[in-house]
C-alpha atoms as a PDB file:
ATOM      1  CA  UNK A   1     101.395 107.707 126.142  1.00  0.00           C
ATOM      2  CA  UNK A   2     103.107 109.079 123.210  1.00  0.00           C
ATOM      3  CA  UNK A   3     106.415 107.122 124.481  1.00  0.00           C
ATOM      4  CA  UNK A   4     104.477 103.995 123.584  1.00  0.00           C
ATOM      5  CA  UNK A   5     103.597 105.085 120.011  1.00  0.00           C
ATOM      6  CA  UNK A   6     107.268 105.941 119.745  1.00  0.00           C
ATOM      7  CA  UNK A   7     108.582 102.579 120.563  1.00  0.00           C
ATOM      8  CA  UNK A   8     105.824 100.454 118.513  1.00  0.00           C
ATOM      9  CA  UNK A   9     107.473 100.737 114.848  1.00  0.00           C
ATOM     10  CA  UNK A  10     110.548  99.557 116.781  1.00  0.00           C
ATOM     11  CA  UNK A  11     108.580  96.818 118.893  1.00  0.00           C
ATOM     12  CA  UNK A  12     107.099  95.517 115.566  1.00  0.00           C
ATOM     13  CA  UNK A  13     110.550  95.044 113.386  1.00  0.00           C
ATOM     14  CA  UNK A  14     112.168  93.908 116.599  1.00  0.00           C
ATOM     15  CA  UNK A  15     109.495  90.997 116.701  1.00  0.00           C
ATOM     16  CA  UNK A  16     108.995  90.884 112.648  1.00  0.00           C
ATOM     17  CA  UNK A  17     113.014  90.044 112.702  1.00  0.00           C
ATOM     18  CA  UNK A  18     112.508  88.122 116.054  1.00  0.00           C
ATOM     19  CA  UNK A  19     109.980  85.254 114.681  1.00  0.00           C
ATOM     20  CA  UNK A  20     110.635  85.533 110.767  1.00  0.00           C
ATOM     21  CA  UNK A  21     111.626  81.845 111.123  1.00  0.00           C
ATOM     22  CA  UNK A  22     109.347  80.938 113.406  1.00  0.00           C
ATOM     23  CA  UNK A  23     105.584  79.846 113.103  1.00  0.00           C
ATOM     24  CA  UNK A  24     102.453  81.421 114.846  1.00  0.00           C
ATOM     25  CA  UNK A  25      99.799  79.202 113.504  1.00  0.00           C
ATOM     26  CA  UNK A  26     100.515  75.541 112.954  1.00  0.00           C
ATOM     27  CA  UNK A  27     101.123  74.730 109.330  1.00  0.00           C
ATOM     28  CA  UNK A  28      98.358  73.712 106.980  1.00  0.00           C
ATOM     29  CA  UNK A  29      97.727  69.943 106.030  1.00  0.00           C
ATOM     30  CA  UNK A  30      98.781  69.581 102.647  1.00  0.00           C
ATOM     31  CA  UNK A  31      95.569  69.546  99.821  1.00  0.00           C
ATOM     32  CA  UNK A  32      95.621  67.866  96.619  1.00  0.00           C
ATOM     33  CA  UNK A  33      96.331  68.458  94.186  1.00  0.00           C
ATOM     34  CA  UNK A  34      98.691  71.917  95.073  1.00  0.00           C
ATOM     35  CA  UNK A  35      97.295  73.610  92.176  1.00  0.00           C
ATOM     36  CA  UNK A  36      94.152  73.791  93.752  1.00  0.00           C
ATOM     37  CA  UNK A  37      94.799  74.415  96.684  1.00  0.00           C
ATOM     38  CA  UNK A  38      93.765  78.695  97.066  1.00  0.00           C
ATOM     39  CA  UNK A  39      94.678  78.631 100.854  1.00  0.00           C
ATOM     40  CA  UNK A  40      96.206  81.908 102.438  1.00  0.00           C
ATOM     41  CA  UNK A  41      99.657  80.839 104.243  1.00  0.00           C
ATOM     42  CA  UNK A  42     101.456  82.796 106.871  1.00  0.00           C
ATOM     43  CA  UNK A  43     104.300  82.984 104.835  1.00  0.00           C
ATOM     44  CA  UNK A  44     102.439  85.102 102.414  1.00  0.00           C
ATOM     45  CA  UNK A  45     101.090  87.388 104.538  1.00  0.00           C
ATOM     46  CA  UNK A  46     104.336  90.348 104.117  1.00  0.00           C
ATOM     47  CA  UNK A  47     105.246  93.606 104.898  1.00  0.00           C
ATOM     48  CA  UNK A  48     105.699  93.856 101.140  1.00  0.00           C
ATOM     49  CA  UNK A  49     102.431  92.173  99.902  1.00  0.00           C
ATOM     50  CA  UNK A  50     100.825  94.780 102.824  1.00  0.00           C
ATOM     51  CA  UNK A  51     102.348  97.598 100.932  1.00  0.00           C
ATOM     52  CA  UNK A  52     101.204  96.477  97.671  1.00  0.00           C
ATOM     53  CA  UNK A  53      97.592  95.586  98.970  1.00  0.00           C
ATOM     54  CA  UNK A  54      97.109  98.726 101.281  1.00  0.00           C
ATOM     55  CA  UNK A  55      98.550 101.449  97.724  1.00  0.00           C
ATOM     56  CA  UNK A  56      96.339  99.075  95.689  1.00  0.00           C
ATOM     57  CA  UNK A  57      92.965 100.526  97.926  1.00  0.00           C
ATOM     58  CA  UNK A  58      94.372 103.622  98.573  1.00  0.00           C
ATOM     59  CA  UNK A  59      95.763 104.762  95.188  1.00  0.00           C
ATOM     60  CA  UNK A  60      95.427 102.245  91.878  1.00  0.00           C
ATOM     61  CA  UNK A  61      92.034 101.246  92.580  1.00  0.00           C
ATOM     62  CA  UNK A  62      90.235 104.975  93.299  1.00  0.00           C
ATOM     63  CA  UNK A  63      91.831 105.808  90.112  1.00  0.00           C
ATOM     64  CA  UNK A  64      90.501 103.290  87.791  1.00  0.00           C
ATOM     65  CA  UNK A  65      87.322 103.804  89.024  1.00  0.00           C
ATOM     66  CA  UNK A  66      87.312 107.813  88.285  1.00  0.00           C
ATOM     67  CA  UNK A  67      88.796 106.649  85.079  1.00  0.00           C
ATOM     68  CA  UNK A  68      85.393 105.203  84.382  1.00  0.00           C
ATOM     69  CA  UNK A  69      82.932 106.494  81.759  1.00  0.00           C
ATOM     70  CA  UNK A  70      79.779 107.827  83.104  1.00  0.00           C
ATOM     71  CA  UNK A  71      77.011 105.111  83.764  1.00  0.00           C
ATOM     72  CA  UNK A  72      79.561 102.727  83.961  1.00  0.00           C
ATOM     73  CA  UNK A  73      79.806 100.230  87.211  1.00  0.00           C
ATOM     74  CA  UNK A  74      82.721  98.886  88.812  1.00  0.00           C
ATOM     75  CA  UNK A  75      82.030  95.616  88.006  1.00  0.00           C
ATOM     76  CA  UNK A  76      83.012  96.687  84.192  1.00  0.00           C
ATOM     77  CA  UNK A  77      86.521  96.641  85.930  1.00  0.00           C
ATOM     78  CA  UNK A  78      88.057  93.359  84.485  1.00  0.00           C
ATOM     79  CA  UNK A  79      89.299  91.847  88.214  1.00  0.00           C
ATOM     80  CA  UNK A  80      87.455  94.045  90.213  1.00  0.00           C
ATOM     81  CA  UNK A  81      86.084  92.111  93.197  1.00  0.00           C
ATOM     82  CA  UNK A  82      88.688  89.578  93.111  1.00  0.00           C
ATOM     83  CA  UNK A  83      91.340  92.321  93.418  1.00  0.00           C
ATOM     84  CA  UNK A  84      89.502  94.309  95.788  1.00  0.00           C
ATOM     85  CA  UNK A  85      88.645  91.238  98.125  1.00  0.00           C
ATOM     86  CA  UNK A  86      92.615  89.672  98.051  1.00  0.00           C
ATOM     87  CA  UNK A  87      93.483  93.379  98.956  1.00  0.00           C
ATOM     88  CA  UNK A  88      91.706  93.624 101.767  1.00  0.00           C
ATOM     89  CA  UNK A  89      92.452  89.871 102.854  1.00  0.00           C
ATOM     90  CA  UNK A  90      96.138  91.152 102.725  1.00  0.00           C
ATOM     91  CA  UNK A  91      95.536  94.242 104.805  1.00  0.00           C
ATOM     92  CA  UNK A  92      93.889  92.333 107.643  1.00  0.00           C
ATOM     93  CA  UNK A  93      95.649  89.149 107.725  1.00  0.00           C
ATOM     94  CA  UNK A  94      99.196  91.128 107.933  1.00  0.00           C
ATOM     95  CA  UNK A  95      97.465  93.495 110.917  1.00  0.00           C
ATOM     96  CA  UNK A  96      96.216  90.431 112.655  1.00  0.00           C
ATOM     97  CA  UNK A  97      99.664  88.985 112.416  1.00  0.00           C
ATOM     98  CA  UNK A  98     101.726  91.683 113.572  1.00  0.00           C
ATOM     99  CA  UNK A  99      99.228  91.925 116.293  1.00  0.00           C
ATOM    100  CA  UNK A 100     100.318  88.544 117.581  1.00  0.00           C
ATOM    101  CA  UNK A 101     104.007  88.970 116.534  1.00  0.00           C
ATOM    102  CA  UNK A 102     104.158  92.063 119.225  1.00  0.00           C
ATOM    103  CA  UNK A 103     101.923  90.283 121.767  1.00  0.00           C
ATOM    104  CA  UNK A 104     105.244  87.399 121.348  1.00  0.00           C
ATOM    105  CA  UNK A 105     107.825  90.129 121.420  1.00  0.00           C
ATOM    106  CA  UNK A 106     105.931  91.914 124.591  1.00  0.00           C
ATOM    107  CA  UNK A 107     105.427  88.406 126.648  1.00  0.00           C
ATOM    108  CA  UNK A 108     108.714  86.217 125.820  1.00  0.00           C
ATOM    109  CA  UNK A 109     108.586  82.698 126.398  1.00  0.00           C
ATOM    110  CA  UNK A 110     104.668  82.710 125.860  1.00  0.00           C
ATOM    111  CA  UNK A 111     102.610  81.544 123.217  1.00  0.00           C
ATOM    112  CA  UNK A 112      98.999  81.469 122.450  1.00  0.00           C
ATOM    113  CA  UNK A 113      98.026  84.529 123.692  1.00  0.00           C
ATOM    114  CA  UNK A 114      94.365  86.291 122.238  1.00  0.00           C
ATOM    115  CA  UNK A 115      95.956  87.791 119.305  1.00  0.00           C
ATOM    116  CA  UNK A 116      97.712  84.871 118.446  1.00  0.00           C
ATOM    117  CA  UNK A 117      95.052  83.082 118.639  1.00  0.00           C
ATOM    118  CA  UNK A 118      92.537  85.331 116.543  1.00  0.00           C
ATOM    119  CA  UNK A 119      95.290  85.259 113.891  1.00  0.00           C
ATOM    120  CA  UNK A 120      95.586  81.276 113.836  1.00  0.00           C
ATOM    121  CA  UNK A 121      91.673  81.127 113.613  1.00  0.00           C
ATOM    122  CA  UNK A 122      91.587  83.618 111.082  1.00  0.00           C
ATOM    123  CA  UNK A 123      93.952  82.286 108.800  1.00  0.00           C
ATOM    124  CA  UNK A 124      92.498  78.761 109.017  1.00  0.00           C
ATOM    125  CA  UNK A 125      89.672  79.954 106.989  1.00  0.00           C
ATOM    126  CA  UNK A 126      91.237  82.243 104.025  1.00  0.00           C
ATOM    127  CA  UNK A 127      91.498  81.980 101.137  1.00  0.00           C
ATOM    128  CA  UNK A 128      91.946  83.577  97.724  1.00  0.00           C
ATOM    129  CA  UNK A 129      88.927  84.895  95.552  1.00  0.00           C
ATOM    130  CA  UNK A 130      89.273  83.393  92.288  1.00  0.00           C
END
């Protein structure tokens, strides 16, 4: 068992480097006009914009809300919500993804599998709070 938790960071940048040009999901139609368009696309969905999402809950945003004065609510926060809620889109959207990029990497050849799947569904339906 703890063979497999060795070999999973390697599984996931072996299949991360494996499909970065490929597609899970199909691509989105195209809404007009593009500026209002506040769809979530795969491509977004980064190791990078994980990291910035996942220190965002676990380090910027517990700080600014100790930094509050007493009695005041988070809501005081001038983004609040909207930063929390993009966060935590972030956070899922990349776990759901790498989910079905090492389901790929673990079944070659195959495509459509449950995790792929969930991901697909999922990101059908995000988008950013604005």
């Amino acid at each position: 068992m703890k063979k497999w938790w060795l070999l999973t960071p390697l599984l996931l940048v072996l299949a991360t480097a494996a499909f970065a040009d490929g597609r899970l999901c199909p691509a989105p139609v195209k809404a007009a006009p593009p500026d209002d368009d506040l769809r979530i696309t795969e491509d977004e969905l980064t190791a990078q914009k994980y990291q910035e999402s996942l220190a965002y809950l676990q380090h910027e945003l517990p700080a600014r809300i100790q930094a509050l004065p007493s009695g005041k609510g988070v809501d005081t926060i001038d983004g609040f919500w909207l930063s929390y809620f993009n966060s935590l889109t972030f956070v899922e959207g990349y776990t759901l993804k790498t989910s079905a990029l090492l389901e790929r990497a673990r079944n070659p050849g195959k495509s459509g599998g449950p995790a792929e799947q969930r991901f697909c569904v999922w990101l059908e339906k995000q988008k950013y709070v604005d």
